[in-house]
N, C-alpha and C. Protein backbone atom coordinates (compact mmCIF):
# COMPACT_ATOMS: atom_id res chain seq x y z
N UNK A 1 0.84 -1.18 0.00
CA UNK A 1 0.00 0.00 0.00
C UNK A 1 0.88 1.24 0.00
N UNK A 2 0.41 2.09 -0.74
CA UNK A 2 1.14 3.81 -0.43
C UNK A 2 0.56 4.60 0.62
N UNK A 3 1.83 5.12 0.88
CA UNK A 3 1.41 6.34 2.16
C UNK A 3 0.77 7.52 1.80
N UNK A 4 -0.17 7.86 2.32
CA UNK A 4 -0.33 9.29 2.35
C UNK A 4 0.79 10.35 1.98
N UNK A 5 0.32 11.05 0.36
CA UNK A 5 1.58 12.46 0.09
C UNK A 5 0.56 13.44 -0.15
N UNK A 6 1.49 14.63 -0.34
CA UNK A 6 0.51 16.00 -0.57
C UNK A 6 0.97 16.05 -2.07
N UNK A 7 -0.20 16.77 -2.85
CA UNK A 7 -0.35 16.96 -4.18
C UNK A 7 0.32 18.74 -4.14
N UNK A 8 -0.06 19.32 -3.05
CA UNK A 8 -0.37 21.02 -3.12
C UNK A 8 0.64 21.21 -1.83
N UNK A 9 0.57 22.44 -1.95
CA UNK A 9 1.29 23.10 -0.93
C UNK A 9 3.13 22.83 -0.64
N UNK A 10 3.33 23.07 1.15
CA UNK A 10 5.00 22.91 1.42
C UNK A 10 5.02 21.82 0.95
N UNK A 11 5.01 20.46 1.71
CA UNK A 11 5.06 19.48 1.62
C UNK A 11 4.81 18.01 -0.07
N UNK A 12 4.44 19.07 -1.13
CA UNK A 12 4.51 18.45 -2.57
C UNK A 12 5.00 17.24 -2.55
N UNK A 13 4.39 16.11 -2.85
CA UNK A 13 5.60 15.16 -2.97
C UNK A 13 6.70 15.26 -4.62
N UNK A 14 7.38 14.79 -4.63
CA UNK A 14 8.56 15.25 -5.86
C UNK A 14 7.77 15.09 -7.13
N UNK A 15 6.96 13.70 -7.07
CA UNK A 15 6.76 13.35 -8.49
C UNK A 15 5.42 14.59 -9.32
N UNK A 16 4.44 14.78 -7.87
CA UNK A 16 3.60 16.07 -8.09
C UNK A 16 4.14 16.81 -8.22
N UNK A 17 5.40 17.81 -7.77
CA UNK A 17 5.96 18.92 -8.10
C UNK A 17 6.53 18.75 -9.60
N UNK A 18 7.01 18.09 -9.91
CA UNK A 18 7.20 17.79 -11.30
C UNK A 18 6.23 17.60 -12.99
N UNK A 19 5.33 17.12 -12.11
CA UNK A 19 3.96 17.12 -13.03
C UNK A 19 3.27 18.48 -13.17
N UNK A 20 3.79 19.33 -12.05
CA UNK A 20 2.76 20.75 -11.61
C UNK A 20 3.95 21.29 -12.53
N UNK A 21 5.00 21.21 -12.85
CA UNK A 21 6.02 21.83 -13.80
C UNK A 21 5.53 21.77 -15.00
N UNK A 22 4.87 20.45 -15.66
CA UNK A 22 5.30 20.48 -17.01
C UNK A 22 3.33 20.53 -17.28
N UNK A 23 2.31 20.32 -16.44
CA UNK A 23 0.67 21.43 -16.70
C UNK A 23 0.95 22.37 -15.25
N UNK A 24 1.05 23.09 -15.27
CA UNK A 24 0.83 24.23 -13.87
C UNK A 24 -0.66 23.98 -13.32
N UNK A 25 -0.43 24.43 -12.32
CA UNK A 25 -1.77 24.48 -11.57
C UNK A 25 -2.01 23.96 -10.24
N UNK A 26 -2.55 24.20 -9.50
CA UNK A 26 -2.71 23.45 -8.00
C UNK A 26 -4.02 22.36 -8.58
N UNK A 27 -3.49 21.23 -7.81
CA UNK A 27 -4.18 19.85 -8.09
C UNK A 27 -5.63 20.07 -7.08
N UNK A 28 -7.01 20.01 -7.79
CA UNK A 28 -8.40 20.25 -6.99
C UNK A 28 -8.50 18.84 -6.01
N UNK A 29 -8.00 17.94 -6.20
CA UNK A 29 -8.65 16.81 -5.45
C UNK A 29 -7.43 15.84 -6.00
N UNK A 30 -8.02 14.55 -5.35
CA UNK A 30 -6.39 14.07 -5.29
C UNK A 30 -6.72 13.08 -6.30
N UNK A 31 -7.74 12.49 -6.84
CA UNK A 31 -7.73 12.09 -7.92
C UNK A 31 -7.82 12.03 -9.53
N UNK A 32 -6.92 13.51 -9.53
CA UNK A 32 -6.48 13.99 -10.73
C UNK A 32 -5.81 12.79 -11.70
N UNK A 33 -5.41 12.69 -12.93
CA UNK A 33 -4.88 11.60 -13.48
C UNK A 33 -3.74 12.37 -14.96
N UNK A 34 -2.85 11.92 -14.76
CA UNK A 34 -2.16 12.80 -15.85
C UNK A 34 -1.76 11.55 -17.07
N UNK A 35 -1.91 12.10 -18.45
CA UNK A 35 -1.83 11.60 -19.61
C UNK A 35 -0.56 11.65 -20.23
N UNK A 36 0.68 10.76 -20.16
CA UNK A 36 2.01 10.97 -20.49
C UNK A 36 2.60 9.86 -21.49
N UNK A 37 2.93 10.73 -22.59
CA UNK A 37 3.46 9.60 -23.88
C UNK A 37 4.74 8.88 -23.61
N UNK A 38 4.91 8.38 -24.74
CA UNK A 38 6.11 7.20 -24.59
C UNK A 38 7.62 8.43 -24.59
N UNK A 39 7.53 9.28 -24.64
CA UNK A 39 8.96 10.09 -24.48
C UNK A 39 8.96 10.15 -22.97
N UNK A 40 8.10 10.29 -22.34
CA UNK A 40 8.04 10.87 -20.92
C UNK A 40 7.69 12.11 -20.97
N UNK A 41 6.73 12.49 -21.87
CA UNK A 41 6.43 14.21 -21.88
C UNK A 41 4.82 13.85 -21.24
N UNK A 42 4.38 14.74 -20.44
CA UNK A 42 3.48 14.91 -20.44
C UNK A 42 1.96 16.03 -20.99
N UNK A 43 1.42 14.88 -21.48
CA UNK A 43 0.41 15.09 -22.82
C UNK A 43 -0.92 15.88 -21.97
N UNK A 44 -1.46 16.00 -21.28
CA UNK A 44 -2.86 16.52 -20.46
C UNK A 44 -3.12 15.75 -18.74
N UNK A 45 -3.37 16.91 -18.40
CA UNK A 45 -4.49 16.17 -16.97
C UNK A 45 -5.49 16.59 -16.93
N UNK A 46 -6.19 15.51 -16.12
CA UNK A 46 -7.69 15.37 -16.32
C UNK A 46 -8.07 15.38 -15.04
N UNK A 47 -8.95 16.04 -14.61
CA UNK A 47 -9.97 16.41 -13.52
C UNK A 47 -10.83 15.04 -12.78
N UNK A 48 -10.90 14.80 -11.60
CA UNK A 48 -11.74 13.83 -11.23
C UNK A 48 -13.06 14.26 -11.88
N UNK A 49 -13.28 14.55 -12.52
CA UNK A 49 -14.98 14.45 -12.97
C UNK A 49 -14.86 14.33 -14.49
N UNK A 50 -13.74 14.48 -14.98
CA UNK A 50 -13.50 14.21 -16.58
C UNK A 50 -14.15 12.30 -16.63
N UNK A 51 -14.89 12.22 -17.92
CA UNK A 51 -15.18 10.32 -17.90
C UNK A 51 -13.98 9.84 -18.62
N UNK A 52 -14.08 8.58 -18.18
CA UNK A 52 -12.93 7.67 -19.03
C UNK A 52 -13.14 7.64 -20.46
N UNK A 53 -14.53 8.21 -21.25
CA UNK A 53 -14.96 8.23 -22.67
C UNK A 53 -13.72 9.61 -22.89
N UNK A 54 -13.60 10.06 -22.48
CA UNK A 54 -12.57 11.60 -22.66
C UNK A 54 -11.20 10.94 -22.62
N UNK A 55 -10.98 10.77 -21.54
CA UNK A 55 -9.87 10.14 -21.37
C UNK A 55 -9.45 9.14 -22.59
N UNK A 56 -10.03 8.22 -22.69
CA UNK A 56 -10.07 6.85 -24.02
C UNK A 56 -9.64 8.04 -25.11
N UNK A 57 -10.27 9.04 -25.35
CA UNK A 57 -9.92 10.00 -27.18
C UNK A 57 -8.65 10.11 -26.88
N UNK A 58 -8.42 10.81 -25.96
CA UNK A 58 -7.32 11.64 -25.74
C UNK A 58 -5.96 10.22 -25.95
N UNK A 59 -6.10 9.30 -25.28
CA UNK A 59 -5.00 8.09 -24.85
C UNK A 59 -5.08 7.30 -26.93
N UNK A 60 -6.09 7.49 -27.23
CA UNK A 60 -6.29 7.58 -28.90
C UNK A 60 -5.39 7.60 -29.61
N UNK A 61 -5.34 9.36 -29.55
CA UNK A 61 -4.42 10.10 -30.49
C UNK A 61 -3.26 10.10 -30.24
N UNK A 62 -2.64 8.98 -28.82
CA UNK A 62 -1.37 9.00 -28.83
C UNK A 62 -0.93 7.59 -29.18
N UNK A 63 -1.89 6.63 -29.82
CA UNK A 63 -1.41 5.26 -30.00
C UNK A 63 -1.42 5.15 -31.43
């Protein structure tokens, strides 16, 4: 199981501070989901209320 990290604020964990680098923004809820191609770039994030029908286009146009 994983421990409890922070998405926002002092405490960021690394891999969120890094993701908040390459879309900006403070994360609304913690089950945000980010969309990242085969380079390691990251392609979009998506909102807990975005559907997986959105998600599916988007994961699409990168296969």
């Amino acid at each position: 199981m994983f421990a409890k990290i922070d998405v926002n604020g002092d405490q960021t964990a690394p891999l969120y501070q890094w993701l908040k680098t390459q879309i900006p923004g403070d994360i609304g809820w913690n089950f945000a989901k980010y969309l990242v191609n085969s380079k390691g770039e990251v392609v979009k994030r998506f909102d807990p209320q975005e559907t997986p029908e959105a998600i599916g286009a988007a994961l699409a146009d990168l296969l």
